[in-house]
PDB file of N, CA and C in Angstrom:
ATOM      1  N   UNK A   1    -101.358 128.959   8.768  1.00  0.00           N
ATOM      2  CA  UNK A   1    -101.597 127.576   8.456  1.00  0.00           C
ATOM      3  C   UNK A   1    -102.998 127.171   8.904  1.00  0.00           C
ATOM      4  N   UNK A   2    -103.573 127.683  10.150  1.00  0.00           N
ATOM      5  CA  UNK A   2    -105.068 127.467  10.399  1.00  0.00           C
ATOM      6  C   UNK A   2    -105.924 128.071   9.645  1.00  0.00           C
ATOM      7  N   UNK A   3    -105.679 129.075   9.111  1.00  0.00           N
ATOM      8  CA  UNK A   3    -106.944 129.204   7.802  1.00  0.00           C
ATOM      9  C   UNK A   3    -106.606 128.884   6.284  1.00  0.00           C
ATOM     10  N   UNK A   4    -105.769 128.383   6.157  1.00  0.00           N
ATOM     11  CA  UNK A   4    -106.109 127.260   5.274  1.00  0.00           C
ATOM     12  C   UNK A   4    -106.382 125.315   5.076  1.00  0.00           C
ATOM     13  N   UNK A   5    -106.071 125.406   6.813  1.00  0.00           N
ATOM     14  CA  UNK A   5    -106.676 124.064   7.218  1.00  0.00           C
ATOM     15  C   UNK A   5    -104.800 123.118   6.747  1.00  0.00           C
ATOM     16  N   UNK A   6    -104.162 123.726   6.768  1.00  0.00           N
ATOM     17  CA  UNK A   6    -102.551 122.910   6.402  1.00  0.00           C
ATOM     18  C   UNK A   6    -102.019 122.329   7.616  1.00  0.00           C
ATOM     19  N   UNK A   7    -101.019 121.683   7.921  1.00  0.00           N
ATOM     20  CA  UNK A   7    -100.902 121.202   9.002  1.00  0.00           C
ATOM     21  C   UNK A   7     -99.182 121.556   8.859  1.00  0.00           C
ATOM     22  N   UNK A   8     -99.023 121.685  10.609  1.00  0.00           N
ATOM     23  CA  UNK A   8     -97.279 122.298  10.518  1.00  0.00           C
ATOM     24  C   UNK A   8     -96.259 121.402   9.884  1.00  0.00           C
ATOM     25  N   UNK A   9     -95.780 121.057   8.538  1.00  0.00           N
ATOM     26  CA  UNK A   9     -94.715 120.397   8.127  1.00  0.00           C
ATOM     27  C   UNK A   9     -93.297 121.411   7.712  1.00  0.00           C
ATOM     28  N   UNK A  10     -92.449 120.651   7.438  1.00  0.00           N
ATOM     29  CA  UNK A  10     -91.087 121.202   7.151  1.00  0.00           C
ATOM     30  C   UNK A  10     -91.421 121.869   6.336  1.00  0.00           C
ATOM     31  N   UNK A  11     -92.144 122.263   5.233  1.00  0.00           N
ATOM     32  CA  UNK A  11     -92.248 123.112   3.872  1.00  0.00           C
ATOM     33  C   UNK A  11     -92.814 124.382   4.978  1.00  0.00           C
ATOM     34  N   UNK A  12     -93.844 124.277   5.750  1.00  0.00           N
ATOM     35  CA  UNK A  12     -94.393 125.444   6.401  1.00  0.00           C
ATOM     36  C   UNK A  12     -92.873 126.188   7.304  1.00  0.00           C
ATOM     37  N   UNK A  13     -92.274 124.913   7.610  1.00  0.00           N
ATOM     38  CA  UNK A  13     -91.408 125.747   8.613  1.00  0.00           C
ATOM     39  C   UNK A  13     -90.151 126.591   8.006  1.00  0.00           C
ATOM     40  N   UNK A  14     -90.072 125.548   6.717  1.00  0.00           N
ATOM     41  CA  UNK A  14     -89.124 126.936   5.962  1.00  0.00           C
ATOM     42  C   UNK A  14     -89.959 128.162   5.408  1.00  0.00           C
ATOM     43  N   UNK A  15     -91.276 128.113   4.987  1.00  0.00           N
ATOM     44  CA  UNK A  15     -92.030 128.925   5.069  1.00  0.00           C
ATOM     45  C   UNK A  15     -91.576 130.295   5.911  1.00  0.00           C
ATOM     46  N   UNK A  16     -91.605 130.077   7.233  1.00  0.00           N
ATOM     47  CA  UNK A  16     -91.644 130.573   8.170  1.00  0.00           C
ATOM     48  C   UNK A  16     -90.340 131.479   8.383  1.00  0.00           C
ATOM     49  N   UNK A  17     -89.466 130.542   8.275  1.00  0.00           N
ATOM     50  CA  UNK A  17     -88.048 131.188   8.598  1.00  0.00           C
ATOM     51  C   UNK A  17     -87.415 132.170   7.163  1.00  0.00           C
ATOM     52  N   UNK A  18     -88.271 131.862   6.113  1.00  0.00           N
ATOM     53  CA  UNK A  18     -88.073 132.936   4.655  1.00  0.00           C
ATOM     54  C   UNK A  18     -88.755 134.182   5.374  1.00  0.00           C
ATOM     55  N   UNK A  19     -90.183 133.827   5.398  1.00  0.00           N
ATOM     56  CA  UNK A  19     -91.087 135.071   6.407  1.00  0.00           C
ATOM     57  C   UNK A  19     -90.373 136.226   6.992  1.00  0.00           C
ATOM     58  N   UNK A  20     -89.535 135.077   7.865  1.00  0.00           N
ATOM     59  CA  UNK A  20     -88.837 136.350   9.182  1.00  0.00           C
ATOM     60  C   UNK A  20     -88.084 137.317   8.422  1.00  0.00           C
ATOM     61  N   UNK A  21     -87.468 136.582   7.384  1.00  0.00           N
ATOM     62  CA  UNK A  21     -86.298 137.000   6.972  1.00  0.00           C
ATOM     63  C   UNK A  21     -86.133 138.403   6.360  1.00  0.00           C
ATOM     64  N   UNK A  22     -87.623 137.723   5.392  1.00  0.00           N
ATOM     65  CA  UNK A  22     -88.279 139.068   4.514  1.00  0.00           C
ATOM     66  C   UNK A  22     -88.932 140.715   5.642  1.00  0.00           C
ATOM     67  N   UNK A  23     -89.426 139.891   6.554  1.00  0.00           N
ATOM     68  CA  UNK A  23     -90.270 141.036   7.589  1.00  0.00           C
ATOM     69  C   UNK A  23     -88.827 141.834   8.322  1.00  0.00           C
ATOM     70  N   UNK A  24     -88.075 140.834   8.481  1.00  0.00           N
ATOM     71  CA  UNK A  24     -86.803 141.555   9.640  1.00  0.00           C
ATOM     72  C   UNK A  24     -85.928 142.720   8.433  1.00  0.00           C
ATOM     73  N   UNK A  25     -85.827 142.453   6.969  1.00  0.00           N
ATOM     74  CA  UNK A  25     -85.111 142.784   6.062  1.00  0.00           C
ATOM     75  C   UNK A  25     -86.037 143.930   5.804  1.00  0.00           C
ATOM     76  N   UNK A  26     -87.216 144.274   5.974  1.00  0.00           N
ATOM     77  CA  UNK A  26     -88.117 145.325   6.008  1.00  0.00           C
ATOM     78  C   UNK A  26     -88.126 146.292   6.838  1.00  0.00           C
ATOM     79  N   UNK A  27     -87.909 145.654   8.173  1.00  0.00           N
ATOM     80  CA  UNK A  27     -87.953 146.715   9.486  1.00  0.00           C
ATOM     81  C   UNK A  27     -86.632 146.968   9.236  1.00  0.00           C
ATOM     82  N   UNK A  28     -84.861 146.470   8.880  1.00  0.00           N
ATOM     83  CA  UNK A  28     -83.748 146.980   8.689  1.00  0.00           C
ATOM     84  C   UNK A  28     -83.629 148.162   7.585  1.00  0.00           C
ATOM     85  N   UNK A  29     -84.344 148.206   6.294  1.00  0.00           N
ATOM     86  CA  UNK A  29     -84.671 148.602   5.540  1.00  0.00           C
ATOM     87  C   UNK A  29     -85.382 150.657   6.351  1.00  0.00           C
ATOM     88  N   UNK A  30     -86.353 150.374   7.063  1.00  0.00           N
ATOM     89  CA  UNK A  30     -86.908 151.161   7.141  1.00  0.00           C
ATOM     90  C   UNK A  30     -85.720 152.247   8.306  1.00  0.00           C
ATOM     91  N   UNK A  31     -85.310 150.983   9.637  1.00  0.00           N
ATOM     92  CA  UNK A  31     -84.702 151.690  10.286  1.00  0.00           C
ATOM     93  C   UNK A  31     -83.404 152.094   9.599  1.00  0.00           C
ATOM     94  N   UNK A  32     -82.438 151.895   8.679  1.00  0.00           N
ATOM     95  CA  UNK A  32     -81.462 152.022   8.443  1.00  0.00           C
ATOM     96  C   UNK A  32     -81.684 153.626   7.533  1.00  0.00           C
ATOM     97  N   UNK A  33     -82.680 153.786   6.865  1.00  0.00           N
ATOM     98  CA  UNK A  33     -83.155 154.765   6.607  1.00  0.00           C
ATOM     99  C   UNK A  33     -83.763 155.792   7.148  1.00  0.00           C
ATOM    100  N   UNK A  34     -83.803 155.834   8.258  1.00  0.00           N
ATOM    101  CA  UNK A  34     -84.177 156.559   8.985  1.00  0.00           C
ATOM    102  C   UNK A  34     -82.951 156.673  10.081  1.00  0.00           C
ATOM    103  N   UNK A  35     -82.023 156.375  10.259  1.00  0.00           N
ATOM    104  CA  UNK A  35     -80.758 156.840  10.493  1.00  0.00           C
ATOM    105  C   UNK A  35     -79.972 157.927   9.982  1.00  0.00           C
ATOM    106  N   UNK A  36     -79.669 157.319   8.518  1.00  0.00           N
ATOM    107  CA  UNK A  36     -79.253 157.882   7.406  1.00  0.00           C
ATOM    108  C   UNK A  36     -80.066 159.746   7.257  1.00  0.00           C
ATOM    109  N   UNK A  37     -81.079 159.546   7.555  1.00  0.00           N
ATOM    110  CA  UNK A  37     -82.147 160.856   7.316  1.00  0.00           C
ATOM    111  C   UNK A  37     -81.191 162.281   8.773  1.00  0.00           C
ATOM    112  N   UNK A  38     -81.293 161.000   9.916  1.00  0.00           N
ATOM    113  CA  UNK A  38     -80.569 161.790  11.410  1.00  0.00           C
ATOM    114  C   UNK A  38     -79.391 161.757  10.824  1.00  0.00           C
ATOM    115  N   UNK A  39     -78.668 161.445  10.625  1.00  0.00           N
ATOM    116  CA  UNK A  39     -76.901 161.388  10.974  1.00  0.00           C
ATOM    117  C   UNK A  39     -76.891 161.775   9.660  1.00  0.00           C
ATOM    118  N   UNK A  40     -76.916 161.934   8.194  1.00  0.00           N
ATOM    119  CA  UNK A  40     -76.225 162.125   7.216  1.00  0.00           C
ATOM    120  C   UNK A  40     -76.897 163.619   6.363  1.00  0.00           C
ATOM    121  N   UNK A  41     -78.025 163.299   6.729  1.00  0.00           N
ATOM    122  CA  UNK A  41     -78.989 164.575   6.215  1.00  0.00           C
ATOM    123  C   UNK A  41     -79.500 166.030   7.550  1.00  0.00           C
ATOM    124  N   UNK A  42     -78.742 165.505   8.351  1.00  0.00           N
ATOM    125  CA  UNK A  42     -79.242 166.375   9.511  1.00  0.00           C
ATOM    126  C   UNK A  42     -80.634 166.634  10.100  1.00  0.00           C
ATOM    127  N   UNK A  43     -81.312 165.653   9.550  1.00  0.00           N
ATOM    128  CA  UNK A  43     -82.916 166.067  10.356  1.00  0.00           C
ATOM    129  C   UNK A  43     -82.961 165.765  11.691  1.00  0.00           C
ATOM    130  N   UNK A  44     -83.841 165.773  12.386  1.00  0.00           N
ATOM    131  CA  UNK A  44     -83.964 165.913  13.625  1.00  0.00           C
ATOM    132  C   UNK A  44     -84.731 164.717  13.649  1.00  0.00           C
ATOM    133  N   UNK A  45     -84.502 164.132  15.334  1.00  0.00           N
ATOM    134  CA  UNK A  45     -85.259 163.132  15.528  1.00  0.00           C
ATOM    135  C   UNK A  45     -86.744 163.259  16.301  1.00  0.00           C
ATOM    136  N   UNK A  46     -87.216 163.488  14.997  1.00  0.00           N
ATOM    137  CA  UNK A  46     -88.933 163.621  15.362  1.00  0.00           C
ATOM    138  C   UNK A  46     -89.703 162.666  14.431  1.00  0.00           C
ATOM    139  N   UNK A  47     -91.502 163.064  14.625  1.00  0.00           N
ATOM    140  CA  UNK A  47     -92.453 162.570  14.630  1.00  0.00           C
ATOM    141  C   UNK A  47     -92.404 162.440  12.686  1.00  0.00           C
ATOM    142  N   UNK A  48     -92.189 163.553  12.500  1.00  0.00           N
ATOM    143  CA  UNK A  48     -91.973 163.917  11.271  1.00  0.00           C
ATOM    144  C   UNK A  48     -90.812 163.258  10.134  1.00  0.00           C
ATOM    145  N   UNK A  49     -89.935 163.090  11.288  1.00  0.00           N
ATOM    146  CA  UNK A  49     -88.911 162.273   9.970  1.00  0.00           C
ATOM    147  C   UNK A  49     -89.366 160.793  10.271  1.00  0.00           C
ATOM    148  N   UNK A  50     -89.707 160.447  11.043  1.00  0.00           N
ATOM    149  CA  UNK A  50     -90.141 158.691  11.141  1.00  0.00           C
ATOM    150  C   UNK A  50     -91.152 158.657  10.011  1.00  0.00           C
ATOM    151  N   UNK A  51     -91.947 159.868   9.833  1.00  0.00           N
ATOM    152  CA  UNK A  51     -93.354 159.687   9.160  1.00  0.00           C
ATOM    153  C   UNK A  51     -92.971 159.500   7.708  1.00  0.00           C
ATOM    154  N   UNK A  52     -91.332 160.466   7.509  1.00  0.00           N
ATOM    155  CA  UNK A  52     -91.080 161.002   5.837  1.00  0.00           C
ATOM    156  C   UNK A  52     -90.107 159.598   5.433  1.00  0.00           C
ATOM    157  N   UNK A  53     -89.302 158.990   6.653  1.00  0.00           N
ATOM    158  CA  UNK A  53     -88.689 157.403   6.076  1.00  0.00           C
ATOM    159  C   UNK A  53     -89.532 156.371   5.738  1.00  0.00           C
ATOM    160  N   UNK A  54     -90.495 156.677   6.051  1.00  0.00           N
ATOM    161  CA  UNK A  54     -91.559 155.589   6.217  1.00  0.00           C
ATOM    162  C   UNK A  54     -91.765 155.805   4.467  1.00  0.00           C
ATOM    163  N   UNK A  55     -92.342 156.982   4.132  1.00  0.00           N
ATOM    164  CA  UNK A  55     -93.151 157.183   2.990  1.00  0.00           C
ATOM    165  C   UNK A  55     -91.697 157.017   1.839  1.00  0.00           C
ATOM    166  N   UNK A  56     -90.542 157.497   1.846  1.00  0.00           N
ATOM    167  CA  UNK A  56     -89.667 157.034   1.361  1.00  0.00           C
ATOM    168  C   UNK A  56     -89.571 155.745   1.403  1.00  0.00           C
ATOM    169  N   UNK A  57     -89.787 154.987   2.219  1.00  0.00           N
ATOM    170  CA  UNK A  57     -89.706 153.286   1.968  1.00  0.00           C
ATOM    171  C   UNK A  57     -90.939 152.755   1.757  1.00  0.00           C
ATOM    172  N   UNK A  58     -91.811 153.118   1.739  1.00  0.00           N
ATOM    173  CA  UNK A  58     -93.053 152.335   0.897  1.00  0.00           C
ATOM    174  C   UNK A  58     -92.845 151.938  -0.098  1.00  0.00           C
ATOM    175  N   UNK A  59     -92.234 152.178  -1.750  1.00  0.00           N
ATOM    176  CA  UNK A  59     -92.016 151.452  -2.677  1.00  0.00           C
ATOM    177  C   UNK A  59     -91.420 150.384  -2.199  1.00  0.00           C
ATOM    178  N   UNK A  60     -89.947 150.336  -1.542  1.00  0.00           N
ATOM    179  CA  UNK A  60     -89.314 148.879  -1.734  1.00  0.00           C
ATOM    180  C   UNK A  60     -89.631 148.199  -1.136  1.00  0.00           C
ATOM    181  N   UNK A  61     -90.567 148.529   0.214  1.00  0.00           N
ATOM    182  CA  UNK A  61     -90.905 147.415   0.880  1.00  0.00           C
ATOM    183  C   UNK A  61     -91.921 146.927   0.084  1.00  0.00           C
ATOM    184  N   UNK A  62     -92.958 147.527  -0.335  1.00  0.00           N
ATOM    185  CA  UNK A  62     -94.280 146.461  -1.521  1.00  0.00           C
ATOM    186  C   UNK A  62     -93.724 145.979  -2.447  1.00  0.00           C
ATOM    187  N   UNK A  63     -92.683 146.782  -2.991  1.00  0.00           N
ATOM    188  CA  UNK A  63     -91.770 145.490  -4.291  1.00  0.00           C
ATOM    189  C   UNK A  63     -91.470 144.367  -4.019  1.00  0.00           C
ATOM    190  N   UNK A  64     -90.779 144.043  -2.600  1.00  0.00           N
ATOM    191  CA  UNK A  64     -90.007 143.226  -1.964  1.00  0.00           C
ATOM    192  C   UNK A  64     -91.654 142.178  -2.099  1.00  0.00           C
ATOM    193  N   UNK A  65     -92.545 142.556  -1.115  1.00  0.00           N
ATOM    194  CA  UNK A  65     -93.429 141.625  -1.015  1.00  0.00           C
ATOM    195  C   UNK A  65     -94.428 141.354  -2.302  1.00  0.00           C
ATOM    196  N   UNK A  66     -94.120 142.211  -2.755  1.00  0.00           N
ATOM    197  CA  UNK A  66     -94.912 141.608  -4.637  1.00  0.00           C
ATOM    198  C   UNK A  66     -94.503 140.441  -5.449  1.00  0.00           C
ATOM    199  N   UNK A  67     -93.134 141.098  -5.610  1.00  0.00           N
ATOM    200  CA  UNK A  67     -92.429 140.477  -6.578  1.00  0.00           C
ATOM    201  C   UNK A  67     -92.176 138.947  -6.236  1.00  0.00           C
ATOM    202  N   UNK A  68     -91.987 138.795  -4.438  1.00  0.00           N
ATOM    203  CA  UNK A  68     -92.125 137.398  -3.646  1.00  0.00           C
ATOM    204  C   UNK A  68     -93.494 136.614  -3.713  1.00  0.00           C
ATOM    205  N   UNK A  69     -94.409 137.785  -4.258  1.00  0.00           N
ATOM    206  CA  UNK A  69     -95.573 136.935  -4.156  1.00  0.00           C
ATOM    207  C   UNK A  69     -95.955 136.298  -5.609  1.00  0.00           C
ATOM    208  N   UNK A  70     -95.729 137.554  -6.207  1.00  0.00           N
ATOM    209  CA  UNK A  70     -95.394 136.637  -7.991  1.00  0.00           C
ATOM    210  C   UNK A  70     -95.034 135.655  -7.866  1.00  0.00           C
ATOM    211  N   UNK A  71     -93.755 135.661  -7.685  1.00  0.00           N
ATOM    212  CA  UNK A  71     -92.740 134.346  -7.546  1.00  0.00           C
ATOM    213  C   UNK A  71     -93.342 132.603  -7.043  1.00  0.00           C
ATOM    214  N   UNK A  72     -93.978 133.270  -5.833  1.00  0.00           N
ATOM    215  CA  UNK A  72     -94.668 132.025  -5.305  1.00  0.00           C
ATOM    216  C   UNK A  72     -96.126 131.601  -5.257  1.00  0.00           C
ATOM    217  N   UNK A  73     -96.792 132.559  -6.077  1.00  0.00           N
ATOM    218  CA  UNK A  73     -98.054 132.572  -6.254  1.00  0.00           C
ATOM    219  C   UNK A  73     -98.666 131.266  -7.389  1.00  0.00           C
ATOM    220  N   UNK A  74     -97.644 131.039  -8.411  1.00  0.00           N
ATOM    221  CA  UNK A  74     -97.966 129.270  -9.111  1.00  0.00           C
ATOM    222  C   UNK A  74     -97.768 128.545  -7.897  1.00  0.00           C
ATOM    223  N   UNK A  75     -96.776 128.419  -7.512  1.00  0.00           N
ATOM    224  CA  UNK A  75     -96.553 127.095  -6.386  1.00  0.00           C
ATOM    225  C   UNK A  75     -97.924 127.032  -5.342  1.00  0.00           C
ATOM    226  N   UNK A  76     -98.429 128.392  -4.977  1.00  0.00           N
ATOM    227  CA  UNK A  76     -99.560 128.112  -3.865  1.00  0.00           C
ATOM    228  C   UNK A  76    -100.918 127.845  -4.505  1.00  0.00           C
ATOM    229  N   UNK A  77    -101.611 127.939  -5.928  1.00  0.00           N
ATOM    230  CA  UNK A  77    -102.131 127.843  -6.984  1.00  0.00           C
ATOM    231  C   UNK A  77    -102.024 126.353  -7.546  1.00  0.00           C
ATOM    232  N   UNK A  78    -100.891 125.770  -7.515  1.00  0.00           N
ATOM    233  CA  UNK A  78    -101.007 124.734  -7.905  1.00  0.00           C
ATOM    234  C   UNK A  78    -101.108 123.270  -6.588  1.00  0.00           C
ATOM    235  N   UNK A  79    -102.022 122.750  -7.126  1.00  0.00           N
ATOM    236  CA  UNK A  79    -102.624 121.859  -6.811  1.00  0.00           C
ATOM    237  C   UNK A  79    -102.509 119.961  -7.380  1.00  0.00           C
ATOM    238  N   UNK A  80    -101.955 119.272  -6.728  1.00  0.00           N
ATOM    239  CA  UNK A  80    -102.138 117.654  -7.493  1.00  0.00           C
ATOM    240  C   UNK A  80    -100.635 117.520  -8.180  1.00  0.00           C
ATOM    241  N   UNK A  81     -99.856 118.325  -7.833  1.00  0.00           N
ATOM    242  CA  UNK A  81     -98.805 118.115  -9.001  1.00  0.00           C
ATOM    243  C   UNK A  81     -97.459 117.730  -7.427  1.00  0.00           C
ATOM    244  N   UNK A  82     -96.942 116.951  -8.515  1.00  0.00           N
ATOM    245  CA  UNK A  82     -95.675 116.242  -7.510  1.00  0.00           C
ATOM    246  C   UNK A  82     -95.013 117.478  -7.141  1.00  0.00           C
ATOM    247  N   UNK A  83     -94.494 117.276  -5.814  1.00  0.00           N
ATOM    248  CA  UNK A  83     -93.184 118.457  -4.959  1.00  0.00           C
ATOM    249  C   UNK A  83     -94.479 119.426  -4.145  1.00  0.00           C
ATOM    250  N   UNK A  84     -95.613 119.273  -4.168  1.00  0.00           N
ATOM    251  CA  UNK A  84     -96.744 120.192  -3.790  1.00  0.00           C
ATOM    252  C   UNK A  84     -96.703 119.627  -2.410  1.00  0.00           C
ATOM    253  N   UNK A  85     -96.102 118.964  -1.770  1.00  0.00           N
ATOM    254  CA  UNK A  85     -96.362 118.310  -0.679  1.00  0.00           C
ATOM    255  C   UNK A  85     -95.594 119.650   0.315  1.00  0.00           C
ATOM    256  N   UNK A  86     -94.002 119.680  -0.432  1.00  0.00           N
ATOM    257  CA  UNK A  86     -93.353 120.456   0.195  1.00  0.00           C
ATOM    258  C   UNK A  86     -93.471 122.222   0.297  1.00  0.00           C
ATOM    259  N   UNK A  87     -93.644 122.197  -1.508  1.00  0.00           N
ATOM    260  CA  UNK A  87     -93.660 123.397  -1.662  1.00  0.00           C
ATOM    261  C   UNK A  87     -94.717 124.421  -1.210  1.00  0.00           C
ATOM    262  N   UNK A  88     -96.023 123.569  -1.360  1.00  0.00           N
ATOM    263  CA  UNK A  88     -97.064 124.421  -1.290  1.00  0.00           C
ATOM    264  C   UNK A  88     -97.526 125.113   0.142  1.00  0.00           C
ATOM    265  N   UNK A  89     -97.396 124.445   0.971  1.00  0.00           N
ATOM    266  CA  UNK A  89     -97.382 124.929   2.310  1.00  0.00           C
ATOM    267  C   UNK A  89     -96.377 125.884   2.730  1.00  0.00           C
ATOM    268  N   UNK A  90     -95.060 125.639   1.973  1.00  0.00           N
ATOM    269  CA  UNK A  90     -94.149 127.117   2.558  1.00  0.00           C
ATOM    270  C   UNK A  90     -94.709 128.262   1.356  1.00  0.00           C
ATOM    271  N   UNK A  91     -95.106 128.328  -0.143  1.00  0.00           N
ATOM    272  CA  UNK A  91     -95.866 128.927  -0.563  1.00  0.00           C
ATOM    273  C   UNK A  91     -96.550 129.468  -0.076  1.00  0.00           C
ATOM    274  N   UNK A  92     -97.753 128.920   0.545  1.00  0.00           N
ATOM    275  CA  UNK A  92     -98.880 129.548   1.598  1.00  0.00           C
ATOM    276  C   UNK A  92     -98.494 130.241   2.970  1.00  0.00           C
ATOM    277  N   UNK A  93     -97.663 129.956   3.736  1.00  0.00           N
ATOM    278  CA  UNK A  93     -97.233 130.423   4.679  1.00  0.00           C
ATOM    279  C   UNK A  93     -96.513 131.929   4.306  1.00  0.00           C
ATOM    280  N   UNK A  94     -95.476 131.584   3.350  1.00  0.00           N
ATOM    281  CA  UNK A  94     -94.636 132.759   2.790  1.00  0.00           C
ATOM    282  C   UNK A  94     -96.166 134.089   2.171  1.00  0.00           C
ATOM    283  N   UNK A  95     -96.664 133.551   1.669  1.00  0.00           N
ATOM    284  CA  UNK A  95     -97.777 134.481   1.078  1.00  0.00           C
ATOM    285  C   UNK A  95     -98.999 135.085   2.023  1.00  0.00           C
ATOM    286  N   UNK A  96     -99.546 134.507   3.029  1.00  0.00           N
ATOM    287  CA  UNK A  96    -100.359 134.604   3.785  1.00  0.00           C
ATOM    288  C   UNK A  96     -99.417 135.710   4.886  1.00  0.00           C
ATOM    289  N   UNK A  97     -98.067 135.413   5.120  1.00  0.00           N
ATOM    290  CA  UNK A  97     -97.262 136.283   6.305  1.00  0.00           C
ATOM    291  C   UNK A  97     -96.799 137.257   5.399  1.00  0.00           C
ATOM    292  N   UNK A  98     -96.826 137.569   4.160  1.00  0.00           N
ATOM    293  CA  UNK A  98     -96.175 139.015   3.500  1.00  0.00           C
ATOM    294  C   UNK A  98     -97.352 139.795   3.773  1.00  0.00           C
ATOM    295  N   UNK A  99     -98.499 139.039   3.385  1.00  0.00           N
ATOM    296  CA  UNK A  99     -99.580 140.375   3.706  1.00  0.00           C
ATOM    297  C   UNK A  99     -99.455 141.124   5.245  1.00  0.00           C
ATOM    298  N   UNK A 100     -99.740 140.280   6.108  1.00  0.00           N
ATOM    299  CA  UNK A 100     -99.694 140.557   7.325  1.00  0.00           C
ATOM    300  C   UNK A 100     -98.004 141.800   7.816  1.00  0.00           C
ATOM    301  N   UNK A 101     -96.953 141.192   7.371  1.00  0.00           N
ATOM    302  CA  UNK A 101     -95.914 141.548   7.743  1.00  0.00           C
ATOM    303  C   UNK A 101     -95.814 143.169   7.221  1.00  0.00           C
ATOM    304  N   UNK A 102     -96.189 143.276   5.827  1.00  0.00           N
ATOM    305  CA  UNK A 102     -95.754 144.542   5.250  1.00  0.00           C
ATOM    306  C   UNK A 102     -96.657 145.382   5.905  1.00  0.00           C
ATOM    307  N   UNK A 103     -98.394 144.828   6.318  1.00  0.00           N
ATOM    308  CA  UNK A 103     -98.971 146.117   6.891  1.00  0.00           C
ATOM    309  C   UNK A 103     -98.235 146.017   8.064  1.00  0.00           C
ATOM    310  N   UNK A 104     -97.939 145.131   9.024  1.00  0.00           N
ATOM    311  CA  UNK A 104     -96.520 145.541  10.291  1.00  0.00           C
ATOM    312  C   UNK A 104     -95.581 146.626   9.950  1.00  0.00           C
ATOM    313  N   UNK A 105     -95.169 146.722   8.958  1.00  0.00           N
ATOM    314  CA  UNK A 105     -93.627 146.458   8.808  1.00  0.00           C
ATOM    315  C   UNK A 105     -94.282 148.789   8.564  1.00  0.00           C
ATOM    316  N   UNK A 106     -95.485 148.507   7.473  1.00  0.00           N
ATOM    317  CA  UNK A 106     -95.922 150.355   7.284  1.00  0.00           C
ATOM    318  C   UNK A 106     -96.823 150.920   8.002  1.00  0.00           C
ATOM    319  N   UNK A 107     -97.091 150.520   9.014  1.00  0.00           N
ATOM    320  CA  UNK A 107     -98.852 150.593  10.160  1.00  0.00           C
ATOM    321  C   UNK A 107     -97.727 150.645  11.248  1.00  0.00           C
ATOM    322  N   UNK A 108     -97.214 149.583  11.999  1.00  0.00           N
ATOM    323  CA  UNK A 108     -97.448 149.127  13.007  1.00  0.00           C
ATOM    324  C   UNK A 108     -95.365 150.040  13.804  1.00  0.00           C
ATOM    325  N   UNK A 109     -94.364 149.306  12.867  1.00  0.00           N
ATOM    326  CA  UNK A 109     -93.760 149.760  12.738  1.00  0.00           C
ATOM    327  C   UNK A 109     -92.648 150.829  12.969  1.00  0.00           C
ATOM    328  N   UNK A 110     -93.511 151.580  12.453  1.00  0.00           N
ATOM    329  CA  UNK A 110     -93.260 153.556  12.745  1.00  0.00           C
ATOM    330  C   UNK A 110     -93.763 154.297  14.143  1.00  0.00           C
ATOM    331  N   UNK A 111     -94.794 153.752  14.444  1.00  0.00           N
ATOM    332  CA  UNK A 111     -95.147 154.063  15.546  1.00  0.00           C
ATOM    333  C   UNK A 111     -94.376 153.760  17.102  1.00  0.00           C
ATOM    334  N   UNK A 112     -94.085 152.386  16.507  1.00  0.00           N
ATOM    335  CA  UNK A 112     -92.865 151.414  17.842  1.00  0.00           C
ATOM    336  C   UNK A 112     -91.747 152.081  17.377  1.00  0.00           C
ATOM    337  N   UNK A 113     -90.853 152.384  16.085  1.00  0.00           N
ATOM    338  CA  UNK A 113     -90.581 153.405  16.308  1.00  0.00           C
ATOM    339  C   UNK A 113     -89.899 154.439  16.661  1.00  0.00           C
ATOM    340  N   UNK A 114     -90.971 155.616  16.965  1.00  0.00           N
ATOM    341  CA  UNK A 114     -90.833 156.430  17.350  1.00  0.00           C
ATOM    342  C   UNK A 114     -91.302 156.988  18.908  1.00  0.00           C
ATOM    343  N   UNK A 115     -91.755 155.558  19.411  1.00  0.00           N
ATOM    344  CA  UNK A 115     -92.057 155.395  20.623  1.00  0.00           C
ATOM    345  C   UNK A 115     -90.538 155.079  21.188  1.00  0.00           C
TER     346      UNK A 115
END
């Protein structure tokens, strides 16, 4: 919300709580798959299978945050038009935290981990 100069209202704060939802549904995503790899496929718990769930979940996690950004990319684009009061700020919030979240979610992630 500070670099686009918005100020914290209710549209940002549902913003926010979609955010989590999407980032937490990413890290479940990744860890639940990487379970599945130990317990059902027999790999071992190493450096190596964190590295191979990861690369197995790269498509759905960028779909997830694409297709959300499609979605909300008129609403943060549009400008002067009635409901922009509400919408546009959780627009911006939701869009500004997918970028951030997905490099978390494939960077940051895997490393925590497997730590």
């Amino acid at each position: 919300m500070a670099l686009t100069g918005g100020t914290l209202s209710l549209g940002s704060l549902v913003g926010f709580v979609t955010l989590f939802g999407v980032a937490a549904r990413n890290a479940i995503l990744l860890i639940s798959h990487l379970d599945h790899l130990v317990d059902c496929d027999g790999r071992d718990w190493s450096l190596e299978t964190v590295i191979q769930a990861t690369r197995e979940r790269v498509r759905p996690i960028l779909m997830t945050a694409l297709v959300t950004a499609l979605g909300l990319a008129p609403l943060a684009l549009a400008t002067g038009q009635t409901g922009r009061e509400i919408h546009g700020p959780m627009a911006l919030v939701i869009l500004g935290g997918l970028v951030t979240s997905t490099i978390m979610s494939l960077m940051l992630l895997p490393p925590l981990i497997w730590r």
